[in-house]
PDB file of N, CA and C in Angstrom:
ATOM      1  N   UNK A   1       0.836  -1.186   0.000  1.00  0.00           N
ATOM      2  CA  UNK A   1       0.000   0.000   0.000  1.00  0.00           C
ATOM      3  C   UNK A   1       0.880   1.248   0.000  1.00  0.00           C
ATOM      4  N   UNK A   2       0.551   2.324  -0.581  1.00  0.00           N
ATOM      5  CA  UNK A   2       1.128   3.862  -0.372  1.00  0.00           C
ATOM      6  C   UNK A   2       0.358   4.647   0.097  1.00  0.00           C
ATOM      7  N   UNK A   3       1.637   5.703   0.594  1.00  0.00           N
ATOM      8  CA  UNK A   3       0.415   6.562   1.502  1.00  0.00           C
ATOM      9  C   UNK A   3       1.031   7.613   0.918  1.00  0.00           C
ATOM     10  N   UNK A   4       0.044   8.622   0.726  1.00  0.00           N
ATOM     11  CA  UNK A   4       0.441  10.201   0.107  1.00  0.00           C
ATOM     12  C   UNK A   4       1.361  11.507   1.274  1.00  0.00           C
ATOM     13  N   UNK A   5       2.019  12.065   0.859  1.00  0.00           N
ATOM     14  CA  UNK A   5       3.033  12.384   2.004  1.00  0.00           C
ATOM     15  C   UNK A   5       2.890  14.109   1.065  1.00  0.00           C
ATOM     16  N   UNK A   6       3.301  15.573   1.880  1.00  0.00           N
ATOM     17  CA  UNK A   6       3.611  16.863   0.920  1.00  0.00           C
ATOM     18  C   UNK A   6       4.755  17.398   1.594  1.00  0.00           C
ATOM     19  N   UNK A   7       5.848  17.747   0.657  1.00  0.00           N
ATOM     20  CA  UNK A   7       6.843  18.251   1.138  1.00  0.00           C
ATOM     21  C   UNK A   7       6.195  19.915   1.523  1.00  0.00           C
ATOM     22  N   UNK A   8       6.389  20.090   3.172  1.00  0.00           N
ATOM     23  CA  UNK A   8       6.392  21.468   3.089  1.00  0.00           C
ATOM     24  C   UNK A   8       7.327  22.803   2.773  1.00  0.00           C
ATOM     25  N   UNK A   9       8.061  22.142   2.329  1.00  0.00           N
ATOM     26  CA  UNK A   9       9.197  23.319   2.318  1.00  0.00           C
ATOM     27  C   UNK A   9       8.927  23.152   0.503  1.00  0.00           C
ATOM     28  N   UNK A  10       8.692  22.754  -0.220  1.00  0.00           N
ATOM     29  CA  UNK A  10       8.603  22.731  -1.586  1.00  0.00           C
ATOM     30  C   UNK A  10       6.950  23.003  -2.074  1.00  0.00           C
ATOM     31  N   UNK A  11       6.199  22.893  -1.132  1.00  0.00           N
ATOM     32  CA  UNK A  11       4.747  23.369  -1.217  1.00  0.00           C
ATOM     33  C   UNK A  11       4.548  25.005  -1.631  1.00  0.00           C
ATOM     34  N   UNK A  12       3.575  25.234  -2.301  1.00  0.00           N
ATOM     35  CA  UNK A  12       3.505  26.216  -2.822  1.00  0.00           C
ATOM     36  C   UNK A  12       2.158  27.068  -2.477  1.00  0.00           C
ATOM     37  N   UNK A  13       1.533  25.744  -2.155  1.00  0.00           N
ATOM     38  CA  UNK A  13      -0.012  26.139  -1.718  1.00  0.00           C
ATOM     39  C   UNK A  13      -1.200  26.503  -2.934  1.00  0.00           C
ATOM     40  N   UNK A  14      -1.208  25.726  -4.149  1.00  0.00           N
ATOM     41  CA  UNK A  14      -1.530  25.765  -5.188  1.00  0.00           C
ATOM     42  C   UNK A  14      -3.200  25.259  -5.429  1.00  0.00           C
ATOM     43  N   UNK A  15      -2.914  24.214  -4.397  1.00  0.00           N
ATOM     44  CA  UNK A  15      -4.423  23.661  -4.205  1.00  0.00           C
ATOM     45  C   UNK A  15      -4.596  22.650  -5.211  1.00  0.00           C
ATOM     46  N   UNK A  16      -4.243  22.427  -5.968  1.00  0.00           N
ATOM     47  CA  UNK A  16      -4.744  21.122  -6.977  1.00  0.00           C
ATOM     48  C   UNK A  16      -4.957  20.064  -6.542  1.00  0.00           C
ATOM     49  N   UNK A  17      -4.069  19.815  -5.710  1.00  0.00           N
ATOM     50  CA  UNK A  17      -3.755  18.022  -5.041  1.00  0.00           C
ATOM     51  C   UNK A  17      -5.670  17.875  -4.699  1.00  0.00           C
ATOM     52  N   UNK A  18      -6.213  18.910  -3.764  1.00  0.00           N
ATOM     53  CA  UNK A  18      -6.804  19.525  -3.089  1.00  0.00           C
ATOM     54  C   UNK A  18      -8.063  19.047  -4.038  1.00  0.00           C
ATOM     55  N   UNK A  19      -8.092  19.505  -5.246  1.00  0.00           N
ATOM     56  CA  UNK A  19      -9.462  19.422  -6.400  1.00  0.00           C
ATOM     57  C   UNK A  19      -9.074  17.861  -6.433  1.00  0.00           C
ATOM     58  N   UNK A  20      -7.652  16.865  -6.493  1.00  0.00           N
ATOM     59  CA  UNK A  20      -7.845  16.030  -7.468  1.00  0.00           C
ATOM     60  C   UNK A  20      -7.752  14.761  -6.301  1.00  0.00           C
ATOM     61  N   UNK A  21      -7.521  15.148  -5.829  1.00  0.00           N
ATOM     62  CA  UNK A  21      -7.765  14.206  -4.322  1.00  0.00           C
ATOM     63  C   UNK A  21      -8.511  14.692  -2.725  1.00  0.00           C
ATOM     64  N   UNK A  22      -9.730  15.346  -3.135  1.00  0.00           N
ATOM     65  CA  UNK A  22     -10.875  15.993  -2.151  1.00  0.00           C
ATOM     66  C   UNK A  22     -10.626  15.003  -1.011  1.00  0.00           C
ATOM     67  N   UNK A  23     -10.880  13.514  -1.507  1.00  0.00           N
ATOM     68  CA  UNK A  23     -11.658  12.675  -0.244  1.00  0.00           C
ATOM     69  C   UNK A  23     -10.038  12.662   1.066  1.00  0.00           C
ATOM     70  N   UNK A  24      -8.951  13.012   0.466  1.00  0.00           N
ATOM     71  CA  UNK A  24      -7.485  12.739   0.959  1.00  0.00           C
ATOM     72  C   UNK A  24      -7.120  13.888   1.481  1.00  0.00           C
ATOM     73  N   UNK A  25      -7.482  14.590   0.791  1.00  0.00           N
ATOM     74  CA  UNK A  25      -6.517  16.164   1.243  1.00  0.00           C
ATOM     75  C   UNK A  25      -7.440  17.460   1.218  1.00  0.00           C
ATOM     76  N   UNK A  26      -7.365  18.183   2.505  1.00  0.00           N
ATOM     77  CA  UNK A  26      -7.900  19.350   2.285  1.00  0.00           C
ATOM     78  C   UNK A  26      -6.989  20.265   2.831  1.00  0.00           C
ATOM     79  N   UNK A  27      -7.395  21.401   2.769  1.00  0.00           N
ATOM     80  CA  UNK A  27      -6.889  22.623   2.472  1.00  0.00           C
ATOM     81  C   UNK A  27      -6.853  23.761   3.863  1.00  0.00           C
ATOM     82  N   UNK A  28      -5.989  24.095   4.374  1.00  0.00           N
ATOM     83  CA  UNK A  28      -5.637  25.056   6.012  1.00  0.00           C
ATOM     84  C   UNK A  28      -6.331  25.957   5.249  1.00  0.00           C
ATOM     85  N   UNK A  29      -6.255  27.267   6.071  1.00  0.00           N
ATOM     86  CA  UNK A  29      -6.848  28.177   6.186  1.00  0.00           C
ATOM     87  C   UNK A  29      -6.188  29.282   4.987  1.00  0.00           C
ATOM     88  N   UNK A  30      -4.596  29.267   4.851  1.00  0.00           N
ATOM     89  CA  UNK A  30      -3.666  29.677   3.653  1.00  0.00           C
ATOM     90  C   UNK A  30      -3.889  29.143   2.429  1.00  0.00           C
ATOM     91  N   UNK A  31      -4.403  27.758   2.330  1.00  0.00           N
ATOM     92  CA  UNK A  31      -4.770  27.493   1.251  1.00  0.00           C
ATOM     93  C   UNK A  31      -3.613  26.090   1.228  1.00  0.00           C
ATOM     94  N   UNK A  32      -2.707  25.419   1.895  1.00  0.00           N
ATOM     95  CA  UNK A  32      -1.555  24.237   2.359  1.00  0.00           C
ATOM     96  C   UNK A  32      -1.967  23.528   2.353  1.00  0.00           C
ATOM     97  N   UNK A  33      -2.002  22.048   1.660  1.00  0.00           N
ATOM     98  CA  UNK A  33      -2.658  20.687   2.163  1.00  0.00           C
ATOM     99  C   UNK A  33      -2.523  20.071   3.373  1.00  0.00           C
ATOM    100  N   UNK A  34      -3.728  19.611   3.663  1.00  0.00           N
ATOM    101  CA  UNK A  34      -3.021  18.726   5.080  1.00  0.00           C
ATOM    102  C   UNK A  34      -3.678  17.318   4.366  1.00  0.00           C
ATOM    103  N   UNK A  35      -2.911  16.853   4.402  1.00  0.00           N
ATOM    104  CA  UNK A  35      -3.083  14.969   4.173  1.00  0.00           C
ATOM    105  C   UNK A  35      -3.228  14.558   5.263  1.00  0.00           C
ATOM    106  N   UNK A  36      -4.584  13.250   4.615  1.00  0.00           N
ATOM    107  CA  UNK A  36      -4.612  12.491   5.597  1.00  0.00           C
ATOM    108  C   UNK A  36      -3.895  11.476   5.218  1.00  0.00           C
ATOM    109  N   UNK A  37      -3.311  10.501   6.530  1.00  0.00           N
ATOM    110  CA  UNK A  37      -1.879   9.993   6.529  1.00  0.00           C
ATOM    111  C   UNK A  37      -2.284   8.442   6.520  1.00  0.00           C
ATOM    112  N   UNK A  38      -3.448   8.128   6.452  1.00  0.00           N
ATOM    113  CA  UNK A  38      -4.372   6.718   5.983  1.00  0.00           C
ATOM    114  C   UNK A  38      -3.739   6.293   4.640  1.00  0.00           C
ATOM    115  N   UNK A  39      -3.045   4.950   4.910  1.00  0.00           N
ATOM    116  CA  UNK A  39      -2.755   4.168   3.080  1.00  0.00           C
ATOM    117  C   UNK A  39      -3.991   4.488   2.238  1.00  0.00           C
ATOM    118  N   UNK A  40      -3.400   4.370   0.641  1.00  0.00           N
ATOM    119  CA  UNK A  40      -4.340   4.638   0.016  1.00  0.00           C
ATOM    120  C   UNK A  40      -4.006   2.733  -0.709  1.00  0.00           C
ATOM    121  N   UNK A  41      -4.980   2.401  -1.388  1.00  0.00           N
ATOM    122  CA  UNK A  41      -5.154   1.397  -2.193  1.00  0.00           C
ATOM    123  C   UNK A  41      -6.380   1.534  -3.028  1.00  0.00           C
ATOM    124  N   UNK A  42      -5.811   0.891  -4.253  1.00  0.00           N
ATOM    125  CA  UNK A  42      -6.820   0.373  -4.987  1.00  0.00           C
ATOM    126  C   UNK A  42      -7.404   1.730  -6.114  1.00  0.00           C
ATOM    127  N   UNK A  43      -8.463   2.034  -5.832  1.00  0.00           N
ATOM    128  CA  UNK A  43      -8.882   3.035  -6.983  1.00  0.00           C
ATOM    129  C   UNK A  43      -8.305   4.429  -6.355  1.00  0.00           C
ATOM    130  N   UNK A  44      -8.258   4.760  -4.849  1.00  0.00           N
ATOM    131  CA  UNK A  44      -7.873   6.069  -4.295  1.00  0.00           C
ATOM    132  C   UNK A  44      -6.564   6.025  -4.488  1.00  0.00           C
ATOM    133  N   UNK A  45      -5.951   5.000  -4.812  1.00  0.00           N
ATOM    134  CA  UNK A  45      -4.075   4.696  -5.468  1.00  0.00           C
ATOM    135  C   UNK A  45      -3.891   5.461  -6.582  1.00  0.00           C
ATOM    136  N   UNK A  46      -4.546   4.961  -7.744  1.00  0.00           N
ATOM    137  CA  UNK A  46      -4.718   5.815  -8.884  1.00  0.00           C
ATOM    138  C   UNK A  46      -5.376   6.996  -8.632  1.00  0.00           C
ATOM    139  N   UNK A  47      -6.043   7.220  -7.800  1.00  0.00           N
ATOM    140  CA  UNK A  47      -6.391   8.798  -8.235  1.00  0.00           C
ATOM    141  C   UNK A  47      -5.278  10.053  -7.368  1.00  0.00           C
ATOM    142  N   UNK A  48      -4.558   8.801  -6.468  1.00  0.00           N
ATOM    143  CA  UNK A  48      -3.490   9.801  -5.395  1.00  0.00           C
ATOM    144  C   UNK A  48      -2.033   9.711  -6.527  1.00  0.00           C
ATOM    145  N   UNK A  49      -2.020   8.963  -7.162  1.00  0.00           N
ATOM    146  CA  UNK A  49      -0.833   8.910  -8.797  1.00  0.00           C
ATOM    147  C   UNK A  49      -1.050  10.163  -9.675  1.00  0.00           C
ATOM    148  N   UNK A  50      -2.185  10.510  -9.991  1.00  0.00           N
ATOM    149  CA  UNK A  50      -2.696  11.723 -10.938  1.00  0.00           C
ATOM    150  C   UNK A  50      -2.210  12.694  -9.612  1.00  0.00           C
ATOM    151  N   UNK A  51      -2.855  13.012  -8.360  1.00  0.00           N
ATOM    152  CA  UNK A  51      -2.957  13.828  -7.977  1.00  0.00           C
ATOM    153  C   UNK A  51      -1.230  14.648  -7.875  1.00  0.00           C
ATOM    154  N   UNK A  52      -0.351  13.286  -7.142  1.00  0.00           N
ATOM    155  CA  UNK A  52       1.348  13.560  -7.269  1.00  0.00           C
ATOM    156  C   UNK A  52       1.556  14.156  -8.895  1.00  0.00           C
ATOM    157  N   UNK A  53       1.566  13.557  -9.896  1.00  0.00           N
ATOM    158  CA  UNK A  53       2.339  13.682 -11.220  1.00  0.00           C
ATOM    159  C   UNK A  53       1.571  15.339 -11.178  1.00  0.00           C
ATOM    160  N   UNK A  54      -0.064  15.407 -11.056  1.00  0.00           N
ATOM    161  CA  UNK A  54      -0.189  16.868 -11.263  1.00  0.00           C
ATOM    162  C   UNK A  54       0.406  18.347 -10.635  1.00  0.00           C
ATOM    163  N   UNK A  55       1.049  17.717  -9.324  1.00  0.00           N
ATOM    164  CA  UNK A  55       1.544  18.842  -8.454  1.00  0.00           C
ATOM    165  C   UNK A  55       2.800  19.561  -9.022  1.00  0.00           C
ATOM    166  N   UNK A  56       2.191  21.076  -9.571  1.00  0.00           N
ATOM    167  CA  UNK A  56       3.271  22.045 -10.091  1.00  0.00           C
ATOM    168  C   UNK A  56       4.816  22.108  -9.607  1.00  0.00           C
ATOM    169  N   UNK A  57       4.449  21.913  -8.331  1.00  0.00           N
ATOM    170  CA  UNK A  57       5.801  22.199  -7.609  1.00  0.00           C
ATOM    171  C   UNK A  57       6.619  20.938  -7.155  1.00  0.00           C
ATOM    172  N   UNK A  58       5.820  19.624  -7.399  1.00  0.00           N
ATOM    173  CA  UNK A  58       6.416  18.456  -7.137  1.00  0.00           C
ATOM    174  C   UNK A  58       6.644  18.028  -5.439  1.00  0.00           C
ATOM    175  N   UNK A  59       5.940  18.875  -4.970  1.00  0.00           N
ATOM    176  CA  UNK A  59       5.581  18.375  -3.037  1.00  0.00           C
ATOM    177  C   UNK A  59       5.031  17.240  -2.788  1.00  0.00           C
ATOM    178  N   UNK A  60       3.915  16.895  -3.844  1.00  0.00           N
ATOM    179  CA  UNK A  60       2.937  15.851  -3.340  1.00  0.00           C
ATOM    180  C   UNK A  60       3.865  14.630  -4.317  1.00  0.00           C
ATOM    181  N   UNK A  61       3.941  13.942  -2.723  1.00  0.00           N
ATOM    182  CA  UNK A  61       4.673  12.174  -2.657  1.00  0.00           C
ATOM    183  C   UNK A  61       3.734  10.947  -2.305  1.00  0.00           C
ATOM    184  N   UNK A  62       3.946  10.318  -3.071  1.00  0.00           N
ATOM    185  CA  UNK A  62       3.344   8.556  -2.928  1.00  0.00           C
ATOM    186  C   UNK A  62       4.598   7.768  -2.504  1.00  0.00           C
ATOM    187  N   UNK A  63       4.692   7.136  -1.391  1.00  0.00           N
ATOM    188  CA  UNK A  63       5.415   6.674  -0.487  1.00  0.00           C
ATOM    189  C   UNK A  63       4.686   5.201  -0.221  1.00  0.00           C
ATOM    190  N   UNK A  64       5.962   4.033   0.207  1.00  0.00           N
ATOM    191  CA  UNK A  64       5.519   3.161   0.638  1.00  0.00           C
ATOM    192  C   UNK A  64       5.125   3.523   2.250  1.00  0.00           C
ATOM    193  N   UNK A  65       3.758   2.691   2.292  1.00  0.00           N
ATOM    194  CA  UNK A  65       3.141   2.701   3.537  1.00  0.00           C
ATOM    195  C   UNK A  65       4.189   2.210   4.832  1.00  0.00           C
ATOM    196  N   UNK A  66       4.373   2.662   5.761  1.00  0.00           N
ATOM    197  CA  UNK A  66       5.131   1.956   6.492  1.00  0.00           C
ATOM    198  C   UNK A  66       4.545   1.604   7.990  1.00  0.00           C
ATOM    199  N   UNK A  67       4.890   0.698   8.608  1.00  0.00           N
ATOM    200  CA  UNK A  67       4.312   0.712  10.067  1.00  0.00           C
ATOM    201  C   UNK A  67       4.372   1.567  11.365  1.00  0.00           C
ATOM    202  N   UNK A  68       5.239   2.335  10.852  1.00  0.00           N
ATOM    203  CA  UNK A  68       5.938   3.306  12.133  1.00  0.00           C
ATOM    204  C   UNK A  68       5.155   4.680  11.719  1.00  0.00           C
ATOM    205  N   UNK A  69       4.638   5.715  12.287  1.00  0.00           N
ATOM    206  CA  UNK A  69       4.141   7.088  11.747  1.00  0.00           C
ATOM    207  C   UNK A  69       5.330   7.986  11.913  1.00  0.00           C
ATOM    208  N   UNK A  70       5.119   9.017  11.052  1.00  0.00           N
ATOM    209  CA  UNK A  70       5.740   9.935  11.264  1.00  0.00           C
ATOM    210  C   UNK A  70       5.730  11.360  11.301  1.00  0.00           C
TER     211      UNK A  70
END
């Protein structure tokens, strides 16, 4: 499984991730994603793949799921 991860220091605050992955990620008060840190699988996999490749600034990461949080 992968879980979607946003670099903040490379975030831009653009909001797309935001339109293309609603049910995953919403949006602070600046307009910053906050991810939720739940694996994705299956069809929310592919739509968290579009959402990474679309991010202008290249923040939004698909990461292997791991057992430890961080």
């Amino acid at each position: 499984m992968k879980r979607v991860r946003v670099n903040p220091i490379t975030c831009e605050g653009h909001g797309l991730c935001a339109e293309l992955l609603p049910e995953r990620i919403q949006l602070d008060e600046w307009g910053f994603p906050i991810v939720d840190r739940e694996p994705v699988a299956g069809e929310a996999a592919r739509h968290a793949a579009r959402a990474v490749e679309a991010c202008p600034t290249l923040a939004l990461l698909l990461e292997a799921a791991s057992d430890r949080s961080r």
